[in-house]
C-alpha atoms as a PDB file:
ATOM      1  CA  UNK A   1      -3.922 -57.088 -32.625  1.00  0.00           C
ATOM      2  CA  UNK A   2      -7.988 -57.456 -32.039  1.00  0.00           C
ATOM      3  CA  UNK A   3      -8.405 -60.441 -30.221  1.00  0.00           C
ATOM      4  CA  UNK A   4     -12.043 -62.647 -30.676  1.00  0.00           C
ATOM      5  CA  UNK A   5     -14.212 -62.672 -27.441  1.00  0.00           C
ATOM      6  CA  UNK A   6     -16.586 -65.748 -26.871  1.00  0.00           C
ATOM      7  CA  UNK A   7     -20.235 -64.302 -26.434  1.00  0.00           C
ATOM      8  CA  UNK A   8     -20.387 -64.603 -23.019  1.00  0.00           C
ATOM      9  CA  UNK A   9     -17.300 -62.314 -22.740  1.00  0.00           C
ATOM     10  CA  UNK A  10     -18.606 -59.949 -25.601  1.00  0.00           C
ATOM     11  CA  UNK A  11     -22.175 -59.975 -23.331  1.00  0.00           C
ATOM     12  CA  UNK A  12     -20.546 -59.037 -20.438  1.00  0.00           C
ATOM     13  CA  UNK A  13     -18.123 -56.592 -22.003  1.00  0.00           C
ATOM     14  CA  UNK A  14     -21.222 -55.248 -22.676  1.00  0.00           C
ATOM     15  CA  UNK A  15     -22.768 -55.063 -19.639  1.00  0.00           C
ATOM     16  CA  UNK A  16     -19.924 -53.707 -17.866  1.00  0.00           C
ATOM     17  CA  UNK A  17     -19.914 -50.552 -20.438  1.00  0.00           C
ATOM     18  CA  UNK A  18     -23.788 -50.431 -19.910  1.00  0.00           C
ATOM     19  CA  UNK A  19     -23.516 -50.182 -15.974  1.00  0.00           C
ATOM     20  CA  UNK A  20     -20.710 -47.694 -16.391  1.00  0.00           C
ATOM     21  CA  UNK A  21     -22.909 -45.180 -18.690  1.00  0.00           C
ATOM     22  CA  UNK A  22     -25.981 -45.451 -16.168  1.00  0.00           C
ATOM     23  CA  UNK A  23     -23.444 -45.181 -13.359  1.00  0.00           C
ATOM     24  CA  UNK A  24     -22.167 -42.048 -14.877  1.00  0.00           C
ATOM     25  CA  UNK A  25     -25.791 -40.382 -15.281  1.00  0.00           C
ATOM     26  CA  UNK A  26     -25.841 -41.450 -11.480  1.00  0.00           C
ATOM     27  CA  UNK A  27     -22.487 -39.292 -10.374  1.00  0.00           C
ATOM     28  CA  UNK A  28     -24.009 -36.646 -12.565  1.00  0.00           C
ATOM     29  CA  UNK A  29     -27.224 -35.928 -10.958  1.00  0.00           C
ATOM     30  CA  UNK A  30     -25.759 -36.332  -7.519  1.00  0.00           C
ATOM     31  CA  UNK A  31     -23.595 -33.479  -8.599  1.00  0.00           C
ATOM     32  CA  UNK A  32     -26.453 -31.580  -9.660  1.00  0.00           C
ATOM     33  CA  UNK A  33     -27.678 -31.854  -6.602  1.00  0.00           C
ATOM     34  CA  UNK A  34     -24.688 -31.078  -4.438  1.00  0.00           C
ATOM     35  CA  UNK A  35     -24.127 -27.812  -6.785  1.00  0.00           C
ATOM     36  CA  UNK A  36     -27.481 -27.005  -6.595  1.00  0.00           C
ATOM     37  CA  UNK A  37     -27.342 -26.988  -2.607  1.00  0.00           C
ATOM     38  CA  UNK A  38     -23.906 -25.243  -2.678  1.00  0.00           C
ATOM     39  CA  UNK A  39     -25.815 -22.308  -4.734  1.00  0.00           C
ATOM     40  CA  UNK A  40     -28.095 -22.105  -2.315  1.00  0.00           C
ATOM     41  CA  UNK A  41     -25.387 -20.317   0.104  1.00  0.00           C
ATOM     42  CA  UNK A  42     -24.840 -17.270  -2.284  1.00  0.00           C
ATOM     43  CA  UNK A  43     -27.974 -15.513  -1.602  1.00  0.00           C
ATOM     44  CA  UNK A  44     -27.122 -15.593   2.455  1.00  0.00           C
ATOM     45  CA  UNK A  45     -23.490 -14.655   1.370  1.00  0.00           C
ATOM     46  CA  UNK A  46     -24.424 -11.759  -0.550  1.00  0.00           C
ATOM     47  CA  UNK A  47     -26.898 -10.544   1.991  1.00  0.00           C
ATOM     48  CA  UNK A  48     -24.062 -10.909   4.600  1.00  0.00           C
ATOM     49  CA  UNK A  49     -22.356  -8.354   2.286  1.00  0.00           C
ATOM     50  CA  UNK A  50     -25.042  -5.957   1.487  1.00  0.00           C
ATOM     51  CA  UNK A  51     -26.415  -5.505   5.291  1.00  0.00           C
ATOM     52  CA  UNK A  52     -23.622  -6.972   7.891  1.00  0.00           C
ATOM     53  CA  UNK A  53     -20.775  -6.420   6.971  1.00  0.00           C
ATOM     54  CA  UNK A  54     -19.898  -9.737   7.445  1.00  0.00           C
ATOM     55  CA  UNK A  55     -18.251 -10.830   4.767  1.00  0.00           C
ATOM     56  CA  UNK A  56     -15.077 -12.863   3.837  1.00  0.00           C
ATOM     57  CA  UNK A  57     -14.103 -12.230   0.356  1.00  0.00           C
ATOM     58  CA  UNK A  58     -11.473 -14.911  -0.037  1.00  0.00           C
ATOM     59  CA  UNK A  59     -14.139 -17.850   1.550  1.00  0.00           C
ATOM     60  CA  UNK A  60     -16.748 -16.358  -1.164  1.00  0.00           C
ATOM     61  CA  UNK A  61     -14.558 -16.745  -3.996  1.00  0.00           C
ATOM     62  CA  UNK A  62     -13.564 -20.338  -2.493  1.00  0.00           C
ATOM     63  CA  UNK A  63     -16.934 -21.123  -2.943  1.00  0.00           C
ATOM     64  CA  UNK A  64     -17.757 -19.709  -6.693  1.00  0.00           C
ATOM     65  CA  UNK A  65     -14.420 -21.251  -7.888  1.00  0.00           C
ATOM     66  CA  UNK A  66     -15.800 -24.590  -6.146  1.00  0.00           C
ATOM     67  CA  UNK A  67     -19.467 -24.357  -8.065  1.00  0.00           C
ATOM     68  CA  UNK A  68     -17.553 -23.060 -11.317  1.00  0.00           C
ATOM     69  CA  UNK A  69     -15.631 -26.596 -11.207  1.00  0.00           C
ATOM     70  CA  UNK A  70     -18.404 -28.709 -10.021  1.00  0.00           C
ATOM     71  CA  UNK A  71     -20.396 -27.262 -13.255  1.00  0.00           C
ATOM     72  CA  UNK A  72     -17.503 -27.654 -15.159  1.00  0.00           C
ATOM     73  CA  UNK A  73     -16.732 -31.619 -14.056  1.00  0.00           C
ATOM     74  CA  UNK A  74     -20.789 -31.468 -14.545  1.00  0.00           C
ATOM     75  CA  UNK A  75     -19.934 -30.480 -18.357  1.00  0.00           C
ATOM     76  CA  UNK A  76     -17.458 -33.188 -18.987  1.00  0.00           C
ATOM     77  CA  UNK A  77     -19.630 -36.224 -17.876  1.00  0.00           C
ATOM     78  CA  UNK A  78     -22.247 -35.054 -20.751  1.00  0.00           C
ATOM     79  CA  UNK A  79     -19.762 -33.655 -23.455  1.00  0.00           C
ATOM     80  CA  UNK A  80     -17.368 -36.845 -23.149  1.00  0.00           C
ATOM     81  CA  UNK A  81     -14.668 -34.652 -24.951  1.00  0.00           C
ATOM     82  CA  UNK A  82     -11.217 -33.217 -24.456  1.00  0.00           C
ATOM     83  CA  UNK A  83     -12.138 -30.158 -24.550  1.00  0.00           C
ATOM     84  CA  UNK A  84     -14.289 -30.422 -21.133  1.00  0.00           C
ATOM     85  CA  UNK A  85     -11.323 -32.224 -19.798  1.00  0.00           C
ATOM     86  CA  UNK A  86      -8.597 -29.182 -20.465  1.00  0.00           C
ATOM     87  CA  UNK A  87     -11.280 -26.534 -19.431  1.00  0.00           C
ATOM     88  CA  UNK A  88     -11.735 -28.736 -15.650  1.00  0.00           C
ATOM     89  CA  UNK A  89      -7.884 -28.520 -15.256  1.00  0.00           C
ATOM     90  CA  UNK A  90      -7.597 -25.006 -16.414  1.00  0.00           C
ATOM     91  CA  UNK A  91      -9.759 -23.726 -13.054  1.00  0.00           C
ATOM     92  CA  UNK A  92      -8.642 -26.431 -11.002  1.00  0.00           C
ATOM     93  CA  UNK A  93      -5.268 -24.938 -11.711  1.00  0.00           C
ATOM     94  CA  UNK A  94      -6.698 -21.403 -11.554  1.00  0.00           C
ATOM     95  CA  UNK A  95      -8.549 -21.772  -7.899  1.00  0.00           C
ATOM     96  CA  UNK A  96      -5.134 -23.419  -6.755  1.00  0.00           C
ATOM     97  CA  UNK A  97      -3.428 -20.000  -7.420  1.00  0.00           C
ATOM     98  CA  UNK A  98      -6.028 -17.450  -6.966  1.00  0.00           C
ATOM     99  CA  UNK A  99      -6.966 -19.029  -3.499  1.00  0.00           C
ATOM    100  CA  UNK A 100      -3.999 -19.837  -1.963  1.00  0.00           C
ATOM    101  CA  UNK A 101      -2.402 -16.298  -0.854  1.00  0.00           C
ATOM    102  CA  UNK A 102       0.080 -18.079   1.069  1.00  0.00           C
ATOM    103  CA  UNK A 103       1.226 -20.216  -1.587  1.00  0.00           C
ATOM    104  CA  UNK A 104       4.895 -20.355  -2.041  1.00  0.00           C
ATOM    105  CA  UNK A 105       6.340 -18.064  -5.339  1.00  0.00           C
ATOM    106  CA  UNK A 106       7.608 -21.237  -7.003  1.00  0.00           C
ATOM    107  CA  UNK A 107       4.582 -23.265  -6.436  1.00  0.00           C
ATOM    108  CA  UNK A 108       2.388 -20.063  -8.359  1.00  0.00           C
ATOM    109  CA  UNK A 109       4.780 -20.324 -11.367  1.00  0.00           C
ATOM    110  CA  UNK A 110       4.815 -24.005 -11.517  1.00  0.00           C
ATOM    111  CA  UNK A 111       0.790 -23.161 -11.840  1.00  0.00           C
ATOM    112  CA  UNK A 112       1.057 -20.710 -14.313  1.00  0.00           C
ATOM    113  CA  UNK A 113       3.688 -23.218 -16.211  1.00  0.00           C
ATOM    114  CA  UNK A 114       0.920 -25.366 -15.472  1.00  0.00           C
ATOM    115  CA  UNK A 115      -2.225 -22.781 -17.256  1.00  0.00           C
ATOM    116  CA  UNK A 116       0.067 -22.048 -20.241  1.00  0.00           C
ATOM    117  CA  UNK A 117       0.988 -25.635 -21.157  1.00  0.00           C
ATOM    118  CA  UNK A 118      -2.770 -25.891 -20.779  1.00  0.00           C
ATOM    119  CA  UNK A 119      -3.369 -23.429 -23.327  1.00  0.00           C
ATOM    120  CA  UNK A 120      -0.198 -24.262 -25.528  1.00  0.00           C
ATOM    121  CA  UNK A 121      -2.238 -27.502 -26.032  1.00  0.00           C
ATOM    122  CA  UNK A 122      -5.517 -26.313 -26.679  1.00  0.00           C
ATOM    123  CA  UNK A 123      -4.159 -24.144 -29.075  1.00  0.00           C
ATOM    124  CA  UNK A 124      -1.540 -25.983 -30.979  1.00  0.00           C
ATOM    125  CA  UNK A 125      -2.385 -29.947 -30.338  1.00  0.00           C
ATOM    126  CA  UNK A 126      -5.799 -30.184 -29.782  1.00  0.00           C
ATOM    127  CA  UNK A 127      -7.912 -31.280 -32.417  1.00  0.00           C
ATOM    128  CA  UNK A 128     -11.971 -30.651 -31.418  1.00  0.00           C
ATOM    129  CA  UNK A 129     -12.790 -32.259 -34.453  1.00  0.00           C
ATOM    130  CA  UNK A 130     -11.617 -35.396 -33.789  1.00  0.00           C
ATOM    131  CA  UNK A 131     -13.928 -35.676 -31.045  1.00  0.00           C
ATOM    132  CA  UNK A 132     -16.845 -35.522 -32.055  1.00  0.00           C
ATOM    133  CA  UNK A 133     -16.745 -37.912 -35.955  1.00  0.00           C
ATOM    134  CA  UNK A 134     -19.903 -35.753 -37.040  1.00  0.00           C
ATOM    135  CA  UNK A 135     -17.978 -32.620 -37.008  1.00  0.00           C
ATOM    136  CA  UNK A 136     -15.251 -34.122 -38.832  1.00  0.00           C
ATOM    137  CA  UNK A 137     -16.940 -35.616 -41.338  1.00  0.00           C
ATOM    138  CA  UNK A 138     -19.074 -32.242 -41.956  1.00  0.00           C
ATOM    139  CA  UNK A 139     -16.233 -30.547 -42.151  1.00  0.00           C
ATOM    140  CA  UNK A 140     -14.206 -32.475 -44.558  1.00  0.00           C
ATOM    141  CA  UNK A 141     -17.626 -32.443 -46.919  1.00  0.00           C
ATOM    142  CA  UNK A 142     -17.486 -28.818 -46.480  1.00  0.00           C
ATOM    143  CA  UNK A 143     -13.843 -28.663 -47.215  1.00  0.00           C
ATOM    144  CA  UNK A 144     -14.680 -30.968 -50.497  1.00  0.00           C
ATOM    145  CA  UNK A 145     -17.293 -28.337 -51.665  1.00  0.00           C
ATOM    146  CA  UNK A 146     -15.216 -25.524 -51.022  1.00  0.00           C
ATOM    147  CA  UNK A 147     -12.549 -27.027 -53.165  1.00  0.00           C
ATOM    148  CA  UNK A 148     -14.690 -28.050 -55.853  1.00  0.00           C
ATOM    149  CA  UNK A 149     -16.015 -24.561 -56.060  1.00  0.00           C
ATOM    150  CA  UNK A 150     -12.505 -22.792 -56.180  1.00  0.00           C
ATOM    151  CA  UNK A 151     -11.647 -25.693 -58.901  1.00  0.00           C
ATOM    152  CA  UNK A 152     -14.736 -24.197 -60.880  1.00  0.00           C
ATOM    153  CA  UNK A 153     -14.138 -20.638 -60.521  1.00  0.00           C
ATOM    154  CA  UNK A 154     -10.325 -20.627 -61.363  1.00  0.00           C
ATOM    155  CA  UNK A 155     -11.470 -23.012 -64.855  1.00  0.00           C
ATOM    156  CA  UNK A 156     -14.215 -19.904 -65.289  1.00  0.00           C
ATOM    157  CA  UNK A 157     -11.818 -17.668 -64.876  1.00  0.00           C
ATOM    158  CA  UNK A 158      -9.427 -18.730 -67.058  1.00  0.00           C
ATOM    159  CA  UNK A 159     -11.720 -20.198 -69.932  1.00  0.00           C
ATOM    160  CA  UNK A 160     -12.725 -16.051 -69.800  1.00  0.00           C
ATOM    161  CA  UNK A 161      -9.691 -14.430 -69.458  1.00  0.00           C
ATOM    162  CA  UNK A 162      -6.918 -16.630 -71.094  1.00  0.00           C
ATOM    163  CA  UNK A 163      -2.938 -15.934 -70.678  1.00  0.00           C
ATOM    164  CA  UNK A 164      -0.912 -13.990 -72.783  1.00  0.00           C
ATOM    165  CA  UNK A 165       0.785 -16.981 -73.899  1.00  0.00           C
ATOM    166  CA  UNK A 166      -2.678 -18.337 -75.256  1.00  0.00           C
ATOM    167  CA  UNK A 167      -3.377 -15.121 -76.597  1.00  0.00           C
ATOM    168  CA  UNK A 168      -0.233 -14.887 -78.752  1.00  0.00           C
ATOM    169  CA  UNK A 169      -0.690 -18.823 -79.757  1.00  0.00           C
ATOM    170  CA  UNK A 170      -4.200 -18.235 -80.869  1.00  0.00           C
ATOM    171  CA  UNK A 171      -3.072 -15.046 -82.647  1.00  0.00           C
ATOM    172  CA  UNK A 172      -0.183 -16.964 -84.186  1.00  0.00           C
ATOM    173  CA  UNK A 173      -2.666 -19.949 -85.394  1.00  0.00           C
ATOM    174  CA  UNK A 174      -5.328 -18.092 -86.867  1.00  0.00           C
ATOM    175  CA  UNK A 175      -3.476 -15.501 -89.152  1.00  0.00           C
ATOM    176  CA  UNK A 176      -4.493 -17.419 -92.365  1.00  0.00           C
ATOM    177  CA  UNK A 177      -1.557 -16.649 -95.030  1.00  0.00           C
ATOM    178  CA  UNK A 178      -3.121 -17.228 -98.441  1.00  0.00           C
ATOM    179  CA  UNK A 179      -4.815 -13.466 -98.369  1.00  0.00           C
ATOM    180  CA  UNK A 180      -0.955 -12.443 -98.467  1.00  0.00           C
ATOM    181  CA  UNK A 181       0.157 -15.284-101.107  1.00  0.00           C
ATOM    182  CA  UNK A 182      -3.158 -13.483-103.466  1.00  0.00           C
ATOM    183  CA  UNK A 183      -1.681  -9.872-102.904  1.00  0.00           C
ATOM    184  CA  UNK A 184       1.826 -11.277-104.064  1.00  0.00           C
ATOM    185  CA  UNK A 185       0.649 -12.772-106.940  1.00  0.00           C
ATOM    186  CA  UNK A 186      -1.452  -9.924-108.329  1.00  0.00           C
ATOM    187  CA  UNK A 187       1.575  -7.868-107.667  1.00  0.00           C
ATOM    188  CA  UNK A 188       3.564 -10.024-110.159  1.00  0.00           C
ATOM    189  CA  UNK A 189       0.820  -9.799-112.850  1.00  0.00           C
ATOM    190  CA  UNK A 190      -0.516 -12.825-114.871  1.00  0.00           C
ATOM    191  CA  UNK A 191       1.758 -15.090-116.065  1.00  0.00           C
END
């Protein structure tokens, strides 16, 4: 049940959704930034591999996972889908097992239970096109045309090629017996 607002209420409704939009461009470029920064340690990491030796696989992986994720959450602020959404879980999940070594064996499989329900859903439930109301309604015109086009070809096809049944009924219909009654009676003879 849709319940009336006053103005004022619809004005600040309004407001409020406003504030939350620019807020959200906010969040978004402070993540920019704070991946942007966090990139700026892979050059000194690699070169820490390359000439010193240095080097700490499992904290460098940390690291990509964590800027994979940030440009991930990045994604879903400007996509506003649930698509974004499943693909932010999927490698928050994913660092969660990779990283942790450590981690107990049913903690992994609850993970990978975890991952696969994931994907079961993005398979099997998930519906981009519902998303995004262009798509859907492009698609459904292009599922409209396709139809209409079968519908044409299959009338085509059998205005040119009809059944056997229609072959036999039109064979049956047009044999015209007077040529046969005019044999018959010159047959006879005059009466």
């Amino acid at each position: 049940m849709k319940q009336i607002l006053s103005p004022r209420a619809q004005k600040a409704q309004h407001f409020i959704l406003k504030a939350s939009l620019y807020l959200e461009i906010v969040v978004a470029f402070v993540l920019i930034i704070a991946i942007l920064i966090a990139f700026l340690k892979v050059p000194g990491e690699l070169y820490n591999l390359f000439l010193n030796n240095d080097f700490e696989l499992n904290d460098f992986i940390v690291k990509s996972f964590e800027l994979v994720i940030g440009v991930e959450l990045l994604k879903m602020f400007c996509r506003h889908d649930l698509d974004s959404v499943v693909e932010v879980l999927l490698f928050a999940i994913a660092r969660k097992i990779v990283i942790e070594h450590s981690m107990p064996i049913n903690e992994a499989l609850i993970g990978i239970i975890a991952i696969a329900i994931l994907f079961a859903i993005r398979r099997f439930l998930f519906v981009s096109a519902l998303d995004d109301m262009d798509k859907a309604e492009e698609k459904l015109v292009k599922d409209d045309y396709i139809k209409q086009k079968v519908s044409e070809a299959i009338a085509n096809y059998r205005r040119e090629h009809p059944t056997l049944a229609e072959k036999a009924q039109d064979s049956v219909h047009t044999a015209d017996p007077t040529p046969v009654m005019d044999a018959a009676v010159t047959a006879e003879g005059p009466e």
